[in-house]
Protein backbone atom coordinates (compact mmCIF):
# COMPACT_ATOMS: atom_id res chain seq x y z
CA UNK A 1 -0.13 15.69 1.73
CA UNK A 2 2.80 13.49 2.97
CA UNK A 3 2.57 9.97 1.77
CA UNK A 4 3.96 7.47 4.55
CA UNK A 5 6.28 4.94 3.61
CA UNK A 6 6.04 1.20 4.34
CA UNK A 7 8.65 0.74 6.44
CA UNK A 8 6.60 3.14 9.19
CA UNK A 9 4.16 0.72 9.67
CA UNK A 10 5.01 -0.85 13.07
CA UNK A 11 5.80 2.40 14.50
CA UNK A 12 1.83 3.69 13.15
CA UNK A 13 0.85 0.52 14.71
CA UNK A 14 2.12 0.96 18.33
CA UNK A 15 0.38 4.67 17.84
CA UNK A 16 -2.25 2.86 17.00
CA UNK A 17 -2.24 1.08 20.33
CA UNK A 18 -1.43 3.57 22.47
CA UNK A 19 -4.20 5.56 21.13
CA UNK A 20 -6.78 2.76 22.67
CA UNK A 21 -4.94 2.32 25.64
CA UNK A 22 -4.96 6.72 26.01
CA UNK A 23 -8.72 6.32 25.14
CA UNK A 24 -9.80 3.25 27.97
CA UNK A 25 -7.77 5.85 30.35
CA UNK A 26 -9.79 8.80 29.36
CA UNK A 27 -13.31 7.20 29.28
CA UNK A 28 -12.10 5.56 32.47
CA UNK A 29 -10.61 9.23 34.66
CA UNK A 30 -14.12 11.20 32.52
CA UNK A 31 -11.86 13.34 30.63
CA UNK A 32 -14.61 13.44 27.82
CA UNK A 33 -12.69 16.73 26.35
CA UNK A 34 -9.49 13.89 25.46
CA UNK A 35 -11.85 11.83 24.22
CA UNK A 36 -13.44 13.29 21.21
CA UNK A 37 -9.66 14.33 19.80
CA UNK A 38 -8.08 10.76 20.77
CA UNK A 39 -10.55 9.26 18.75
CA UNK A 40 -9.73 11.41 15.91
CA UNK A 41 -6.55 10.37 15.78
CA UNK A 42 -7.52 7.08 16.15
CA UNK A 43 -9.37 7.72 13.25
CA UNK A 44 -6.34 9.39 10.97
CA UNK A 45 -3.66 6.44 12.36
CA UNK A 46 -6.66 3.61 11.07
CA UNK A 47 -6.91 5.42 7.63
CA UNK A 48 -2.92 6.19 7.20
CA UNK A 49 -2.59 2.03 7.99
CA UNK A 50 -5.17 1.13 5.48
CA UNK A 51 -3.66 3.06 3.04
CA UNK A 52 -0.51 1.46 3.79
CA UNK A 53 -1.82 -1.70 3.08
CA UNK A 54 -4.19 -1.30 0.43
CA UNK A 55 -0.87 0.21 -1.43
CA UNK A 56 1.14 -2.98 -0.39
CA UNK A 57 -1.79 -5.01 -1.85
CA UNK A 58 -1.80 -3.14 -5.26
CA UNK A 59 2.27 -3.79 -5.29
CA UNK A 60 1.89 -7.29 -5.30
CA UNK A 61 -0.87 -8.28 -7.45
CA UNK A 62 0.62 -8.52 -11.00
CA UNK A 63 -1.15 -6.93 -13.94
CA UNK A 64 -0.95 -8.19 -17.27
CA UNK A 65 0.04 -5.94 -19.50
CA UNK A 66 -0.71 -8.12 -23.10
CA UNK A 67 2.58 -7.94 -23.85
CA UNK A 68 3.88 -11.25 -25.71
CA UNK A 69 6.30 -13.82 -24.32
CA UNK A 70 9.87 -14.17 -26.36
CA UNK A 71 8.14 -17.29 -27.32
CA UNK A 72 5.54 -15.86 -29.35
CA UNK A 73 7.66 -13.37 -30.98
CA UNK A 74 8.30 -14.22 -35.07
CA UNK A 75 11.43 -14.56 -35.69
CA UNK A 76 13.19 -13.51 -38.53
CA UNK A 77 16.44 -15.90 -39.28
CA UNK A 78 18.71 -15.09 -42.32
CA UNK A 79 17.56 -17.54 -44.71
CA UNK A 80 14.11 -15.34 -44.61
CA UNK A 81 16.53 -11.99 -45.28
CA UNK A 82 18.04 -13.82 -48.80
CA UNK A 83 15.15 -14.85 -50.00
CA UNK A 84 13.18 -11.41 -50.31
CA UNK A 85 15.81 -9.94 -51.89
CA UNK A 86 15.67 -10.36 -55.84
């Protein structure tokens, strides 16, 4: 399965269009053979765009990971080092 990339998501969305204008043209001439596979790819353009953004939405929400800040990190300075040693 091909996985489409981001920056293909104007040209999907003039598909997209041109799907519904194909499909007003074929309900409107009677070509009811067009119109059952137009509105499957209707159908496969709508699902490849909400995938599109549903993966756009999952890049930009942050997830903490409960990894501490530098600030919360102990640190160790040399006077600690001297006096463990005996």
């Amino acid at each position: 399965m091909m996985r489409p990339e981001h920056t293909q998501r104007p040209r999907l969305v003039e598909i997209r269009d041109n799907l519904l204008d194909r499909i007003v043209e074929a309900e409107r001439e009677g070509w009811l053979g067009e119109l059952e596979k137009l509105h499957n790819r209707l159908s496969g353009a709508g699902n490849i765009l909400a995938q599109l953004d549903a993966e756009a939405a999952r890049r930009t929400h942050l997830v903490y990971l409960g990894m501490p800040a530098f600030s919360q990190i102990p640190v160790r300075t040399t006077d600690d080092i001297t006096a463990d040693t005996p």
